[in-house]
N, C-alpha and C. Protein backbone atom coordinates (compact mmCIF):
# COMPACT_ATOMS: atom_id res chain seq x y z
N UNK A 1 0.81 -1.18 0.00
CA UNK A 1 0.00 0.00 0.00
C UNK A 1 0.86 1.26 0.00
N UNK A 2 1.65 1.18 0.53
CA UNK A 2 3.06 2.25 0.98
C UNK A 2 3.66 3.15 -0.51
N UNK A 3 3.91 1.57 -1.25
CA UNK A 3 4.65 1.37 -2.12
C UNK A 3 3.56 2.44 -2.77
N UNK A 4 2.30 1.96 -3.06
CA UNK A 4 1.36 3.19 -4.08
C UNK A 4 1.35 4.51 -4.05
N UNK A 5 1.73 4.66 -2.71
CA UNK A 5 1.34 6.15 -2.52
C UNK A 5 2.49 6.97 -3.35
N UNK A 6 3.88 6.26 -2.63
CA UNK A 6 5.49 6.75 -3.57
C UNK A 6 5.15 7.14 -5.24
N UNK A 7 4.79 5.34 -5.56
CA UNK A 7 4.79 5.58 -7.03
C UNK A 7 3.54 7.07 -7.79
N UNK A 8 2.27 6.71 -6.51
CA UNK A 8 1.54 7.85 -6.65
C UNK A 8 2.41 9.20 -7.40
N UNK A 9 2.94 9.63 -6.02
CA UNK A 9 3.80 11.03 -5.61
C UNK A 9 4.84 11.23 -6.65
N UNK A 10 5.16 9.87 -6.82
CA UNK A 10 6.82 10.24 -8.28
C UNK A 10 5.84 10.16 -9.49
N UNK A 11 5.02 10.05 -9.60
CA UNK A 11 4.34 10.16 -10.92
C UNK A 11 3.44 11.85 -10.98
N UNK A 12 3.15 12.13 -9.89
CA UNK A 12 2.51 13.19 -9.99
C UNK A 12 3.69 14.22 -10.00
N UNK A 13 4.89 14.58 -9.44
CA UNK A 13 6.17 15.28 -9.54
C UNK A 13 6.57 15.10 -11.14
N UNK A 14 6.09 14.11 -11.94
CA UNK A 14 7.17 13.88 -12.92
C UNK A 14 5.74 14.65 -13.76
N UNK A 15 4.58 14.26 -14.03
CA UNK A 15 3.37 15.35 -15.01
C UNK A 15 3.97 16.98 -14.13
N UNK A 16 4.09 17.23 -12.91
CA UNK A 16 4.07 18.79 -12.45
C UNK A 16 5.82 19.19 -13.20
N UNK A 17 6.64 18.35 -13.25
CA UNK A 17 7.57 18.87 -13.82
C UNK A 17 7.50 19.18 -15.56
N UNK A 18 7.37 17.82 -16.00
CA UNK A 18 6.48 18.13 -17.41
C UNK A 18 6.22 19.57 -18.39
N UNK A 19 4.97 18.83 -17.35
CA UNK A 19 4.07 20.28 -17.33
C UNK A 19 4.27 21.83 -17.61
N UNK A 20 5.76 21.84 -16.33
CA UNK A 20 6.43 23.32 -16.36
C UNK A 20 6.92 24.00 -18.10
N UNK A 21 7.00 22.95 -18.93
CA UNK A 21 7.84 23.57 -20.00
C UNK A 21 6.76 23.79 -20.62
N UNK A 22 5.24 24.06 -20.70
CA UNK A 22 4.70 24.22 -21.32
C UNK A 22 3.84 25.59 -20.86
N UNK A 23 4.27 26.33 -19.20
CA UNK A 23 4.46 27.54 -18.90
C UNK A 23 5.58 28.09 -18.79
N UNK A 24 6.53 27.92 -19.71
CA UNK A 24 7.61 28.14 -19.49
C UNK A 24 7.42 29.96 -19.64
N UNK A 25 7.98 30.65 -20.80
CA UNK A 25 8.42 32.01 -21.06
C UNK A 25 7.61 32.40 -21.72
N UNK A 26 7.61 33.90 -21.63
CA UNK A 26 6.24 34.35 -22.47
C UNK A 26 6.25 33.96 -23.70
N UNK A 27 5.42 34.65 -24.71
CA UNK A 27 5.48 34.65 -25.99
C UNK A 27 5.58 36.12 -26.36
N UNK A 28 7.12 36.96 -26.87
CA UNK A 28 6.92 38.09 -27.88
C UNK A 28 6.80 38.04 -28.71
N UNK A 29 5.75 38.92 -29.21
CA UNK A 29 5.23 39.23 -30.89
C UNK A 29 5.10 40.62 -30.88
N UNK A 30 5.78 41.00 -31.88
CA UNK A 30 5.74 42.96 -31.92
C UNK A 30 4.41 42.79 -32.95
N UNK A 31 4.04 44.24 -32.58
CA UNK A 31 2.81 44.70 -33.30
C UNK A 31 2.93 44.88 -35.01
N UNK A 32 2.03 43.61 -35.79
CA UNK A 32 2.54 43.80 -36.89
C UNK A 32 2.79 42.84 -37.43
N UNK A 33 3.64 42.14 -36.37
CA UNK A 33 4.68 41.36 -37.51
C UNK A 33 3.98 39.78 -37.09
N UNK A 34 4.70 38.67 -37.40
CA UNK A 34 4.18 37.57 -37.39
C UNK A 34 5.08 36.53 -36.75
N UNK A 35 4.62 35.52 -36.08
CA UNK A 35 5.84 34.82 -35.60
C UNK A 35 5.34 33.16 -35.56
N UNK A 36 6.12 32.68 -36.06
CA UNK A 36 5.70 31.04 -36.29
C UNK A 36 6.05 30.55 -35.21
N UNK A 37 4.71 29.59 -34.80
CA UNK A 37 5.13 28.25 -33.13
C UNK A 37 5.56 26.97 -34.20
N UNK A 38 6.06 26.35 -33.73
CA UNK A 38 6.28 24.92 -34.10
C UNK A 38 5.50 24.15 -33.02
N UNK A 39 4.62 23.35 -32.84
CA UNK A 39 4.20 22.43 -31.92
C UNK A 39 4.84 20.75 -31.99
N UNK A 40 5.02 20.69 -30.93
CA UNK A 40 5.53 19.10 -30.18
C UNK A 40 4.69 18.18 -31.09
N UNK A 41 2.96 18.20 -31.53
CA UNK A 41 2.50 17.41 -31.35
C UNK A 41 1.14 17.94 -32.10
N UNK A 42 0.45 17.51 -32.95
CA UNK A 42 -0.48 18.15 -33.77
C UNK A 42 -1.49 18.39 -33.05
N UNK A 43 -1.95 19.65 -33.45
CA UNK A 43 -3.41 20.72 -32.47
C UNK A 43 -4.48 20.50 -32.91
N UNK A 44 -5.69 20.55 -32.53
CA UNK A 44 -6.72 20.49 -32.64
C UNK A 44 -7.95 21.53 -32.43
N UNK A 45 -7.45 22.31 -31.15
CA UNK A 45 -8.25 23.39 -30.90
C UNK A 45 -7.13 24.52 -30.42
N UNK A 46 -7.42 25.74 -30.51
CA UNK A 46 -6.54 26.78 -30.60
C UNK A 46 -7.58 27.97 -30.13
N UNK A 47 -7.04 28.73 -28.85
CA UNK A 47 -7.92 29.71 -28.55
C UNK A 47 -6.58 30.64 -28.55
N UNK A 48 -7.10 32.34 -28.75
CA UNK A 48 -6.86 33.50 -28.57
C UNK A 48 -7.54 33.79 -27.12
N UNK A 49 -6.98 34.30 -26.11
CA UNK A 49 -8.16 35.12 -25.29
C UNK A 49 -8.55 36.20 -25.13
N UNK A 50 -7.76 37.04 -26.16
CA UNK A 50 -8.14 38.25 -26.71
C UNK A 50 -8.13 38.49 -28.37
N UNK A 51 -8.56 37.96 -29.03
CA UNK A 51 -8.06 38.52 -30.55
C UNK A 51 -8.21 39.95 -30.73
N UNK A 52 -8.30 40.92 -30.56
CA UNK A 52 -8.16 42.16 -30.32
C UNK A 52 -6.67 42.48 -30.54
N UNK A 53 -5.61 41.73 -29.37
CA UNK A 53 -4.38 41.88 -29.60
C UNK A 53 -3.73 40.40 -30.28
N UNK A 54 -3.97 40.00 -30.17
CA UNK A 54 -3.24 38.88 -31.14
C UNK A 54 -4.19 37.54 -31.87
N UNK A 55 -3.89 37.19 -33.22
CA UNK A 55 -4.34 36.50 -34.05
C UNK A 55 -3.67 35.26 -34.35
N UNK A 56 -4.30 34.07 -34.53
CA UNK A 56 -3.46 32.78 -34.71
C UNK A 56 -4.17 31.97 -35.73
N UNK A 57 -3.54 31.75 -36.69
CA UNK A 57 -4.05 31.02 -37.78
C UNK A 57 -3.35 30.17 -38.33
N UNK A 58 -3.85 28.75 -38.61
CA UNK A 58 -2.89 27.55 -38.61
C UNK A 58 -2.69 27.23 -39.85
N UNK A 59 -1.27 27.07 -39.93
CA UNK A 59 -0.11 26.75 -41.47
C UNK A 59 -0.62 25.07 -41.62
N UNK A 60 -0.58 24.21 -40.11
CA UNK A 60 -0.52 22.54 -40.70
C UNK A 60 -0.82 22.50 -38.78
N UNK A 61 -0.99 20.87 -39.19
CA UNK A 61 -1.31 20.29 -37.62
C UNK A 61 -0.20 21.17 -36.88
N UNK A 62 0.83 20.83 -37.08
CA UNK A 62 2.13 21.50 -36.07
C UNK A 62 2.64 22.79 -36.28
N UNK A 63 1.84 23.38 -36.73
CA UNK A 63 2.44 25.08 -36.85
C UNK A 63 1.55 25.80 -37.18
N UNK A 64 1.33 26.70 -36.33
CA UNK A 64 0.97 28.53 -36.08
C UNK A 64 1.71 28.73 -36.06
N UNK A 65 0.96 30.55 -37.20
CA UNK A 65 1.71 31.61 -37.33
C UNK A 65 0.98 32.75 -37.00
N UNK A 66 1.28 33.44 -35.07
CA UNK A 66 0.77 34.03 -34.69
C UNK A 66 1.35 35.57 -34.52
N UNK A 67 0.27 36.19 -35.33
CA UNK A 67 0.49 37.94 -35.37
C UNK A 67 -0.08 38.73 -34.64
N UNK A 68 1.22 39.83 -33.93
CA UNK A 68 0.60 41.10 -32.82
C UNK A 68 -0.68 41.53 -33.74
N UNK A 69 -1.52 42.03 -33.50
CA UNK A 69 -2.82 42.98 -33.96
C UNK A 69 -2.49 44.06 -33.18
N UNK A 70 -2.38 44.43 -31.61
CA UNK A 70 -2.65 45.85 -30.85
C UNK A 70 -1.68 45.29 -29.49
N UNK A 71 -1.26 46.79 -29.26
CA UNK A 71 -0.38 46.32 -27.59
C UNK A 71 -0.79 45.67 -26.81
N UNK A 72 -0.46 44.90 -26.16
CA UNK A 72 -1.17 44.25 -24.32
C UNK A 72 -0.53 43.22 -24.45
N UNK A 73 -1.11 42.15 -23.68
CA UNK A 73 -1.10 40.98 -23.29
C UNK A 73 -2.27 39.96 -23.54
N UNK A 74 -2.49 38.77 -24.16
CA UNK A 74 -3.51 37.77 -23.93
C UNK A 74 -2.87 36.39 -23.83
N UNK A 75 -3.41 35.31 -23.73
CA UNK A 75 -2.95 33.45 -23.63
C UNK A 75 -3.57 32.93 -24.85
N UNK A 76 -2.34 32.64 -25.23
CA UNK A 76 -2.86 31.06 -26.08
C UNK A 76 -2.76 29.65 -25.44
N UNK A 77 -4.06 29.14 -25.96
CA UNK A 77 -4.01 27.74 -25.40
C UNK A 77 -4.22 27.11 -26.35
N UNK A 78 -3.36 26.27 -26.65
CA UNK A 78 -3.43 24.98 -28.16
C UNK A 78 -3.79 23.38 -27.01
N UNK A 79 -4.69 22.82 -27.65
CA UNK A 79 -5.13 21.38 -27.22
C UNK A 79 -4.90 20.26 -28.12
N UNK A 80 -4.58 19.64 -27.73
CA UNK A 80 -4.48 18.25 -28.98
C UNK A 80 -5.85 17.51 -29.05
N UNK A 81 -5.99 16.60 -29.89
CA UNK A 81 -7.14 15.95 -29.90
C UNK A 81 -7.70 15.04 -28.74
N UNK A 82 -6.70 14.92 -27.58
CA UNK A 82 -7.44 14.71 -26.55
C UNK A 82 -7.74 15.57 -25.40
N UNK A 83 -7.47 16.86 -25.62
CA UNK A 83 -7.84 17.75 -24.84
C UNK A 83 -6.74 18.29 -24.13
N UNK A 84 -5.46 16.97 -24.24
CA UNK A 84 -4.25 17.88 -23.50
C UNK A 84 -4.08 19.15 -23.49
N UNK A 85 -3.17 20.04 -22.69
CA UNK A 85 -2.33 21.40 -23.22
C UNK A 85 -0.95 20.78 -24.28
N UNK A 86 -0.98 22.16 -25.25
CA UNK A 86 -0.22 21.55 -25.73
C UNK A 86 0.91 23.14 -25.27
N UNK A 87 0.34 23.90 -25.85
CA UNK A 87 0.76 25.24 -25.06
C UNK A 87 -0.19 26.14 -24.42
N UNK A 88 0.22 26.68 -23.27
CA UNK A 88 -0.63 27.61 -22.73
C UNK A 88 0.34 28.61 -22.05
N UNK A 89 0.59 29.80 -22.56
CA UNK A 89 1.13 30.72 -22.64
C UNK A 89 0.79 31.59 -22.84
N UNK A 90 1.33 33.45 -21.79
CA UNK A 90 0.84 34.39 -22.08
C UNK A 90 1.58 34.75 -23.41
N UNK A 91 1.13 35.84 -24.61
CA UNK A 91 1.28 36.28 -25.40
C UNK A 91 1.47 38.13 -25.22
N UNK A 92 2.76 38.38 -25.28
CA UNK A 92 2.69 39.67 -24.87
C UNK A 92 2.86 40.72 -26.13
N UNK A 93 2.38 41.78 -26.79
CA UNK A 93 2.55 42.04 -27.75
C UNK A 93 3.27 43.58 -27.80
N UNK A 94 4.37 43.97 -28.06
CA UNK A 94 4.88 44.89 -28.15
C UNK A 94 5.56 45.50 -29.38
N UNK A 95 6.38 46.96 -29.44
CA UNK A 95 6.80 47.68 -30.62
C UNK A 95 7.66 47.31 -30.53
N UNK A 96 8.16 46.86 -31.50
CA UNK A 96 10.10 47.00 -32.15
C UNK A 96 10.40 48.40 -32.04
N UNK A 97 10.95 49.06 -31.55
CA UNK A 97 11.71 50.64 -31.72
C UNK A 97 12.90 50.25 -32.13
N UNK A 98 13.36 49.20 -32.64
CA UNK A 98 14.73 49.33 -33.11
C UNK A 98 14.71 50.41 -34.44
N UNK A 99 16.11 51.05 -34.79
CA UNK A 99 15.66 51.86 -36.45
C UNK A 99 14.61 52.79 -36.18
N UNK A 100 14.03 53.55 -35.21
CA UNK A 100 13.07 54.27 -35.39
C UNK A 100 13.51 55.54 -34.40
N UNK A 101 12.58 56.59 -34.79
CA UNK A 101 13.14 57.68 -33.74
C UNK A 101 11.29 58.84 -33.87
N UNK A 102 11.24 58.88 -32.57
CA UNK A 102 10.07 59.48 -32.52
C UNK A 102 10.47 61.18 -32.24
N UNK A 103 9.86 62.12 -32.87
CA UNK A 103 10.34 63.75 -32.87
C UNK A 103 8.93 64.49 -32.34
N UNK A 104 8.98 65.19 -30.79
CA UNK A 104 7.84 65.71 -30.04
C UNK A 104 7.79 67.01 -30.32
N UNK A 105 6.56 67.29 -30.74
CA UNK A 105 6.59 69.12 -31.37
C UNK A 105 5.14 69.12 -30.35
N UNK A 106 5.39 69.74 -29.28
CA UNK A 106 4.22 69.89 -28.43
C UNK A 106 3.17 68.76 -28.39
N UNK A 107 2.14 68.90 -28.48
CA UNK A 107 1.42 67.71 -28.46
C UNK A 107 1.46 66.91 -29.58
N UNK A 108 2.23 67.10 -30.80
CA UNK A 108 2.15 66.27 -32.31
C UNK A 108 3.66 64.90 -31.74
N UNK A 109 3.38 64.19 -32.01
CA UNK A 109 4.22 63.18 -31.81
C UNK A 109 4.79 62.49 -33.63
N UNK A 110 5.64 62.78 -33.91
CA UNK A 110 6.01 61.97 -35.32
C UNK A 110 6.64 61.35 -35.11
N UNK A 111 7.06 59.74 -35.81
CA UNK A 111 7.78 58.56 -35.84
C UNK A 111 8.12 58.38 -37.37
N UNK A 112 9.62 57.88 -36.85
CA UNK A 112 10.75 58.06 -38.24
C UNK A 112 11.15 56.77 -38.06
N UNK A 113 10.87 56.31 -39.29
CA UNK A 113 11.59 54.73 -39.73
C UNK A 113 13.05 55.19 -40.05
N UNK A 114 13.57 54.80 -40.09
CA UNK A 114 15.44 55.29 -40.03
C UNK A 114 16.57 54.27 -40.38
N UNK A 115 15.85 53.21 -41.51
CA UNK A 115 16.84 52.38 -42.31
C UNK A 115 17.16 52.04 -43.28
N UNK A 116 18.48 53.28 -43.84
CA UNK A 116 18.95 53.93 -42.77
C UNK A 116 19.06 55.29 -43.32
N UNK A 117 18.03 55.64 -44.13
CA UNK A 117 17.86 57.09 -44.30
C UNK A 117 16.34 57.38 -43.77
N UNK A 118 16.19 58.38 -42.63
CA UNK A 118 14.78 58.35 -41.78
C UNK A 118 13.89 58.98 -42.77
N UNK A 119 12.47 58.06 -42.68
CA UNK A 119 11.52 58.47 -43.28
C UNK A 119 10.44 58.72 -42.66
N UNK A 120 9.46 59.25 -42.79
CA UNK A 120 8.06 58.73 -42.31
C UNK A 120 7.43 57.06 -41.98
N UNK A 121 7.01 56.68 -41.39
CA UNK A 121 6.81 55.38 -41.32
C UNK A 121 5.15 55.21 -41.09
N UNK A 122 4.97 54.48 -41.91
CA UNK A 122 3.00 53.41 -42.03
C UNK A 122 3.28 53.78 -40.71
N UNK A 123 1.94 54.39 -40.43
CA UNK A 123 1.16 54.08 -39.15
C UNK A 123 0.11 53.34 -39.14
N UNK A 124 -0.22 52.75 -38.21
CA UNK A 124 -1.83 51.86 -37.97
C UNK A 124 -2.21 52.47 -36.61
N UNK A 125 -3.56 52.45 -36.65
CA UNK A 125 -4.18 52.69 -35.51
C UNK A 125 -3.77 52.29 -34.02
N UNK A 126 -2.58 51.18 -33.91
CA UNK A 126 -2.36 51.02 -32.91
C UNK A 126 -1.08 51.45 -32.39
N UNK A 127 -0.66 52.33 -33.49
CA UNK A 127 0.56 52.85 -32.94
C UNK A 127 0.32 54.42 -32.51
């Protein structure tokens, strides 16, 4: 009986360790751009919990290619066909300012793309 509880306990330590790599580090995606997941293991269901700020749309069983839409933060959760996690991770979405230089004329704010002769740069509503 002893013996069950151990094997219990080392089996439940070994799914909680597991487990950890699949909260591991956030997810950055700058606003805009697009960034491919590779998955372990082919998906089945795929949530946004905000599509507002970020969008995910699937290339093949094992790969999303998920794009910032607007600043913040939301989670993706990918499930396999038995409901596992496959990832569940926050998604944080931020600006690249690399190459860029913003110029403050009282309340007018302008942003200069700058590679590597500065121009005006596309704006979108969320910048």
């Amino acid at each position: 009986m002893r013996i069950s509880y151990v094997a219990g306990a080392l089996g439940s330590a070994l799914v909680a360790l597991s487990a950890g790599s699949l909260y591991a580090a956030d997810i950055a995606v700058d606003v805009n751009q697009a960034k491919i997941l590779k998955l372990s293991r082919p998906a089945d269901t795929i949530v946004i919990g905000n599509p507002l700020i970020a969008d995910a749309s699937v290339q093949d069983a094992t790969t999303i290619v998920l794009t910032g839409r607007a600043f913040g933060s939301t989670n993706l959760v990918v499930l396999d066909t038995n409901g596992a996690p496959i990832v569940d991770q926050q998604v944080v979405v931020s600006r690249n300012e690399s190459g860029t230089v913003r110029i403050y004329r009282r309340a007018e704010v302008e942003r200069l793309s700058c590679t590597p002769k500065c121009e005006a740069g596309f704006a979108t509503d969320s910048q």
